[in-house]
PDB file of N, CA and C in Angstrom:
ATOM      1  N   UNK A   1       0.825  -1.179   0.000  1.00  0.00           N
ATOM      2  CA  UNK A   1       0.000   0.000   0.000  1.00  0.00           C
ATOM      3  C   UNK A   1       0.872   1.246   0.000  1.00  0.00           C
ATOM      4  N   UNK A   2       1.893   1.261   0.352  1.00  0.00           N
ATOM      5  CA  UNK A   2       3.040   2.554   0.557  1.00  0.00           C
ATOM      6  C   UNK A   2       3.632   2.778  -0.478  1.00  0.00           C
ATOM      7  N   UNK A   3       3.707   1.475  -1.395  1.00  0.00           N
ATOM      8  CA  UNK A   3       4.167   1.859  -2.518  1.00  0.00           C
ATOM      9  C   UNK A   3       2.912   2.229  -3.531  1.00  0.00           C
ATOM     10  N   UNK A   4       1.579   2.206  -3.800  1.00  0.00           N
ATOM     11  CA  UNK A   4       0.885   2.365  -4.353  1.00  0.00           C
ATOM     12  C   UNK A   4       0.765   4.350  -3.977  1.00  0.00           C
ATOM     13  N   UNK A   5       0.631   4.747  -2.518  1.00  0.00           N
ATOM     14  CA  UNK A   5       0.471   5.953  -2.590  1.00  0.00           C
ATOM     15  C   UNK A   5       1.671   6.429  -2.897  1.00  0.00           C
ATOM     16  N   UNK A   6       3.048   6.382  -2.771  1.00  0.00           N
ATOM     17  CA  UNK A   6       3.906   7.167  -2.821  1.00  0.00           C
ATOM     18  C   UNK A   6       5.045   6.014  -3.910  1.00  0.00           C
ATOM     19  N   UNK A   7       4.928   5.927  -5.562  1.00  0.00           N
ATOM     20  CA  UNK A   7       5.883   5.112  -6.030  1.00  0.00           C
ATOM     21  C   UNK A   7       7.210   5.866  -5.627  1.00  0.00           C
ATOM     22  N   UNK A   8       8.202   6.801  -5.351  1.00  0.00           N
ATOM     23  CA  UNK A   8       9.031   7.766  -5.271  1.00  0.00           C
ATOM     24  C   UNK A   8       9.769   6.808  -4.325  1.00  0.00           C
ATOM     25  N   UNK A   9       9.193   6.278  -3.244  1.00  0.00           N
ATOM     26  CA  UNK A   9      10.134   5.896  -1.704  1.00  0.00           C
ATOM     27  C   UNK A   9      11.477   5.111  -1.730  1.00  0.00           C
ATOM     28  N   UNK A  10      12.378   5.871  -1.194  1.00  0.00           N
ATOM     29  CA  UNK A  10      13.433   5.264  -1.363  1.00  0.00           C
ATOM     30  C   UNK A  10      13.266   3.868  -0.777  1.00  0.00           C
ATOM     31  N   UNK A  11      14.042   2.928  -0.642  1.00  0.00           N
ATOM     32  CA  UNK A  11      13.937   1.382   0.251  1.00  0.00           C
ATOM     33  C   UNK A  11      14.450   2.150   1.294  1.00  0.00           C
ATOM     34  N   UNK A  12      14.975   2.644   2.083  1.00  0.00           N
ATOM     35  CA  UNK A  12      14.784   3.068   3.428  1.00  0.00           C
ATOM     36  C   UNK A  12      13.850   3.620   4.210  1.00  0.00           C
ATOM     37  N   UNK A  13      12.965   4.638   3.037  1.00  0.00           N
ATOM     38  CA  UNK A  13      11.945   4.992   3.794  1.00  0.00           C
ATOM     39  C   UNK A  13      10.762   3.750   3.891  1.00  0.00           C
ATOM     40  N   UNK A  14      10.874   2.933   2.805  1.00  0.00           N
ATOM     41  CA  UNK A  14       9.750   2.025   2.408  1.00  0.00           C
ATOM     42  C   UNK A  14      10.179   1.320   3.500  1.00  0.00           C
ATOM     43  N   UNK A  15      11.394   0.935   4.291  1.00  0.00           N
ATOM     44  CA  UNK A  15      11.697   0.264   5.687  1.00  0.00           C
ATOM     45  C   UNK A  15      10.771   0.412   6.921  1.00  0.00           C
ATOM     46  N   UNK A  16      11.017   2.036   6.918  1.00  0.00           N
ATOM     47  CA  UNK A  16      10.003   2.420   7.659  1.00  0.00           C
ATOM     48  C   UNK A  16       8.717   2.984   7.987  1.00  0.00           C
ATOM     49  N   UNK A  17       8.090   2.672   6.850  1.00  0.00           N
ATOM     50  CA  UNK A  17       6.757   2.911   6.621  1.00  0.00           C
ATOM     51  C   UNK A  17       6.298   1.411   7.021  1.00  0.00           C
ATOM     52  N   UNK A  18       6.701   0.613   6.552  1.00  0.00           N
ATOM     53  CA  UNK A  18       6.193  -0.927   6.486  1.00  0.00           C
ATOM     54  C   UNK A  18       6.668  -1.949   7.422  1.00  0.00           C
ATOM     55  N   UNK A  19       7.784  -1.469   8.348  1.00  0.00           N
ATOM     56  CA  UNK A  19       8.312  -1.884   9.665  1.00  0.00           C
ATOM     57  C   UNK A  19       8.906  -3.143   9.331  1.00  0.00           C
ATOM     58  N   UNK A  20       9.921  -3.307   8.462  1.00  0.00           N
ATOM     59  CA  UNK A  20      10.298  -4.449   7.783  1.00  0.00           C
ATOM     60  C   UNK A  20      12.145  -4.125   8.313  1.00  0.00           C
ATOM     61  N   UNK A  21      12.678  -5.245   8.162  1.00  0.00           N
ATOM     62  CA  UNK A  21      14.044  -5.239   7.999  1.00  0.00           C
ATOM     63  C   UNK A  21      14.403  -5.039   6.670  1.00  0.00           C
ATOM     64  N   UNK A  22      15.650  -4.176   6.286  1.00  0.00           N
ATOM     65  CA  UNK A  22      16.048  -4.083   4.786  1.00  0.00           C
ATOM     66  C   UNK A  22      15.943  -5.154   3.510  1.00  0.00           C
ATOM     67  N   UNK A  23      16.794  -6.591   4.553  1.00  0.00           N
ATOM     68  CA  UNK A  23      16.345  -7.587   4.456  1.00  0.00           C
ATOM     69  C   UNK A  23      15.566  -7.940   3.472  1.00  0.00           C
ATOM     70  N   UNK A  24      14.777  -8.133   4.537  1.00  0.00           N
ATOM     71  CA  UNK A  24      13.198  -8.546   4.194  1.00  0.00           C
ATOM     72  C   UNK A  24      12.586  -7.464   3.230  1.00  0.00           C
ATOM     73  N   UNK A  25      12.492  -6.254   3.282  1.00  0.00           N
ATOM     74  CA  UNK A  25      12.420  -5.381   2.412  1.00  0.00           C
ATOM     75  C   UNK A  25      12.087  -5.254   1.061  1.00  0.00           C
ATOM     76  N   UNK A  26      13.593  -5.851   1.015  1.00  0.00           N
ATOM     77  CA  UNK A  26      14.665  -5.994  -0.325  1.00  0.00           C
ATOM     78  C   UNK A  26      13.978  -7.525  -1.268  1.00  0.00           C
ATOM     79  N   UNK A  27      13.754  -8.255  -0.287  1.00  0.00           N
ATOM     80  CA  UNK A  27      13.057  -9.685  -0.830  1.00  0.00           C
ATOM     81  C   UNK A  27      12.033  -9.475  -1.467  1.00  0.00           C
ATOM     82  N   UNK A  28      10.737  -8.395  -0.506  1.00  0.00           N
ATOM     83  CA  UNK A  28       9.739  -8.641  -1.037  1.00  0.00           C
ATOM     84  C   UNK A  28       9.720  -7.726  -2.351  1.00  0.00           C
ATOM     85  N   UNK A  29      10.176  -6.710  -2.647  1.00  0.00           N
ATOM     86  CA  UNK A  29      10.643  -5.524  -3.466  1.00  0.00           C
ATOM     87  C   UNK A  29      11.078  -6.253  -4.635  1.00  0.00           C
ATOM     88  N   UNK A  30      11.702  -6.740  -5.136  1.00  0.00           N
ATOM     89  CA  UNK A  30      12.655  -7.831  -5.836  1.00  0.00           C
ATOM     90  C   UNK A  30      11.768  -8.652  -6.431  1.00  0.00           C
ATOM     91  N   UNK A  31      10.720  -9.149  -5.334  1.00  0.00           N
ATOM     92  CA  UNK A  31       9.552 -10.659  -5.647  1.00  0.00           C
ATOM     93  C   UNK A  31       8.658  -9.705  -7.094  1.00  0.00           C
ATOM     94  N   UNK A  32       8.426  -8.990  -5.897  1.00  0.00           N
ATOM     95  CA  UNK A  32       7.245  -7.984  -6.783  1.00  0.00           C
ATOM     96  C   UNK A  32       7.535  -7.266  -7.918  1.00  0.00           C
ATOM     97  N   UNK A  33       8.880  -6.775  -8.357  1.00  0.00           N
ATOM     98  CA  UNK A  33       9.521  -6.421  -9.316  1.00  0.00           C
ATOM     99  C   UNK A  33       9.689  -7.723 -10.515  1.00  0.00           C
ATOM    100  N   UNK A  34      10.526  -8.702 -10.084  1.00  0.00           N
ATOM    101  CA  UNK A  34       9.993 -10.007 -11.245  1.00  0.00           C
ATOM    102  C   UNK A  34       8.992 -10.186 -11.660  1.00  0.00           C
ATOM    103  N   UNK A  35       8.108 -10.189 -10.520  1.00  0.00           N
ATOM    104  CA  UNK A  35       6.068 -10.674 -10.792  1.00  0.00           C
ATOM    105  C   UNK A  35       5.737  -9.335 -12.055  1.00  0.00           C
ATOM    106  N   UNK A  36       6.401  -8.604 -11.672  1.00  0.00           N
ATOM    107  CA  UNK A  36       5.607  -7.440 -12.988  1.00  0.00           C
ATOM    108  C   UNK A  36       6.477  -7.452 -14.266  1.00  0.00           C
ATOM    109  N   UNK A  37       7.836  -7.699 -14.115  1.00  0.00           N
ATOM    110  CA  UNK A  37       8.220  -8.231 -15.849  1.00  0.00           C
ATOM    111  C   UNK A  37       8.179  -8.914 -16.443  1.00  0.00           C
ATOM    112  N   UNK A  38       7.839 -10.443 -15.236  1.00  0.00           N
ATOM    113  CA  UNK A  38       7.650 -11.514 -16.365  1.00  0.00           C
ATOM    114  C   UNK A  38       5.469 -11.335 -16.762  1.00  0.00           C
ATOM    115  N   UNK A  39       5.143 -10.564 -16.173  1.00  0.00           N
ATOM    116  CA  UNK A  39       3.544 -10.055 -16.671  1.00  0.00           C
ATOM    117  C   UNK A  39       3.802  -9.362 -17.627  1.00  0.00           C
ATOM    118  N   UNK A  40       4.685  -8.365 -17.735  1.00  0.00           N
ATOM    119  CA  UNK A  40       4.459  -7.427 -18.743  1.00  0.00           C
ATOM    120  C   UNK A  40       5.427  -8.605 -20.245  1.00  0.00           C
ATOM    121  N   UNK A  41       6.340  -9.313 -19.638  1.00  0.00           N
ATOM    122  CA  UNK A  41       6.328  -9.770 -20.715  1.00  0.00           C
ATOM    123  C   UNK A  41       5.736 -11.284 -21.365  1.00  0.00           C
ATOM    124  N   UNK A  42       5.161 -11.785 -20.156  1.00  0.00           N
ATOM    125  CA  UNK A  42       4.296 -12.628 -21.137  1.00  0.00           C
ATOM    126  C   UNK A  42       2.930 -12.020 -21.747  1.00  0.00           C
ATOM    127  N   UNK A  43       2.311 -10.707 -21.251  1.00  0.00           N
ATOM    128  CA  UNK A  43       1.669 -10.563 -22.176  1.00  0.00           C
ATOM    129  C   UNK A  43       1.741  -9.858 -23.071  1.00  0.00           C
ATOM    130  N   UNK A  44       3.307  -9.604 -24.034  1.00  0.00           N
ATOM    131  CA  UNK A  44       3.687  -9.119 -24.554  1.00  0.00           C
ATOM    132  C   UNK A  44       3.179 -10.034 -25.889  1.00  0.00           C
ATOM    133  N   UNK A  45       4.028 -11.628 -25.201  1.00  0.00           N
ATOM    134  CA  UNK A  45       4.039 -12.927 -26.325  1.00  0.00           C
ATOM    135  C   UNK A  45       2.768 -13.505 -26.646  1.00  0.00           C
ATOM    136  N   UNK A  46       2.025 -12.844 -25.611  1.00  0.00           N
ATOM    137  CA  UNK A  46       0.590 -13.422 -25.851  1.00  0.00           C
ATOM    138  C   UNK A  46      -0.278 -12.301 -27.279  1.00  0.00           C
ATOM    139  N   UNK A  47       0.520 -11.317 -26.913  1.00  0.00           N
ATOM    140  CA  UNK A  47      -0.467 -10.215 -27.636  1.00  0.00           C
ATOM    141  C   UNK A  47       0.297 -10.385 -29.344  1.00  0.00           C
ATOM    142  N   UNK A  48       1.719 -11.188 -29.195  1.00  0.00           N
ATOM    143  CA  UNK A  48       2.143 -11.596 -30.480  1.00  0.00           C
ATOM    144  C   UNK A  48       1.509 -12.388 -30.981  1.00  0.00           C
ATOM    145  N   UNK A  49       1.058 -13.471 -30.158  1.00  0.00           N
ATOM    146  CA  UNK A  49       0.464 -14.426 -30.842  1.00  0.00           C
ATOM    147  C   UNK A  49      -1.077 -14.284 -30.945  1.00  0.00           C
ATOM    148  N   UNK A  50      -1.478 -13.731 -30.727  1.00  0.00           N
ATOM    149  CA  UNK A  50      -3.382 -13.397 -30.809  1.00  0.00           C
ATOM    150  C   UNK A  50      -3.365 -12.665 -31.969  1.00  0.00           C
ATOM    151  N   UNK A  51      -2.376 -11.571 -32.233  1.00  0.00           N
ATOM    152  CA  UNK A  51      -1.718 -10.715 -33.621  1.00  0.00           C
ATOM    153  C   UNK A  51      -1.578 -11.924 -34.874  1.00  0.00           C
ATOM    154  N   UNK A  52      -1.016 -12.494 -34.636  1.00  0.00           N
ATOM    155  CA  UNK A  52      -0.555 -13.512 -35.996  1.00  0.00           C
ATOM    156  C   UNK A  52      -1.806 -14.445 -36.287  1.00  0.00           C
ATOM    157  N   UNK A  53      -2.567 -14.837 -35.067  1.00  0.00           N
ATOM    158  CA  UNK A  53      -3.654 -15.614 -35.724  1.00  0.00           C
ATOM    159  C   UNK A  53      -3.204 -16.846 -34.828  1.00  0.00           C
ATOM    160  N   UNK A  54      -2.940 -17.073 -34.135  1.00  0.00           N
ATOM    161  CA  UNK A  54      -1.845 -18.407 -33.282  1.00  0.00           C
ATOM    162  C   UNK A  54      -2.809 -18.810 -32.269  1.00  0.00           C
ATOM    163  N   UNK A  55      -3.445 -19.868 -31.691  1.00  0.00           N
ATOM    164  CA  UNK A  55      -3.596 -20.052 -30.694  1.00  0.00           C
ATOM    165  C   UNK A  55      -2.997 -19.855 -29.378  1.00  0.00           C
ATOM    166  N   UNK A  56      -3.440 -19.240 -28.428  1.00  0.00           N
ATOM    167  CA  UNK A  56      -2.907 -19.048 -27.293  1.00  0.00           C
ATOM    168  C   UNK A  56      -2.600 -19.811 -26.368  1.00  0.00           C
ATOM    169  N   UNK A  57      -1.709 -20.258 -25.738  1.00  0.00           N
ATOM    170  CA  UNK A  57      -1.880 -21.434 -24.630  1.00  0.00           C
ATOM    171  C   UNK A  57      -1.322 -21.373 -23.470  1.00  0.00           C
ATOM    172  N   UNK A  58      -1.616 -21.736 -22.370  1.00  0.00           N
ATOM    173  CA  UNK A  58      -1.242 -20.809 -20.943  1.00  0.00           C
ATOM    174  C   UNK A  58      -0.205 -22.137 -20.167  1.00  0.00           C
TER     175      UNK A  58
END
């Protein structure tokens, strides 16, 4: 939620807004950062293949 109101926060402040160790922080920051490129890029390959006429398959 801290990152939704304020994207700007450094990871230190996001430390202490969210009462986390850097740590831990850093893990979940990282998780959530993969989770959104491999989204943005599978539905990149998806939107290639719906384009060409290809069946889609998950």
């Amino acid at each position: 939620m801290a990152l939704q109101a304020d994207g700007s926060l450094s990871q230190r402040a996001l430390v202490e807004v969210v009462g986390l160790s850097q740590n831990a922080c850093w893990r979940r920051l990282r998780r959530l950062i993969d989770g959104f490129e491999l989204s943005v890029v599978t539905s990149h390959f998806v939107m290639e293949e719906m384009i060409a006429g290809q069946p889609v398959s998950f």
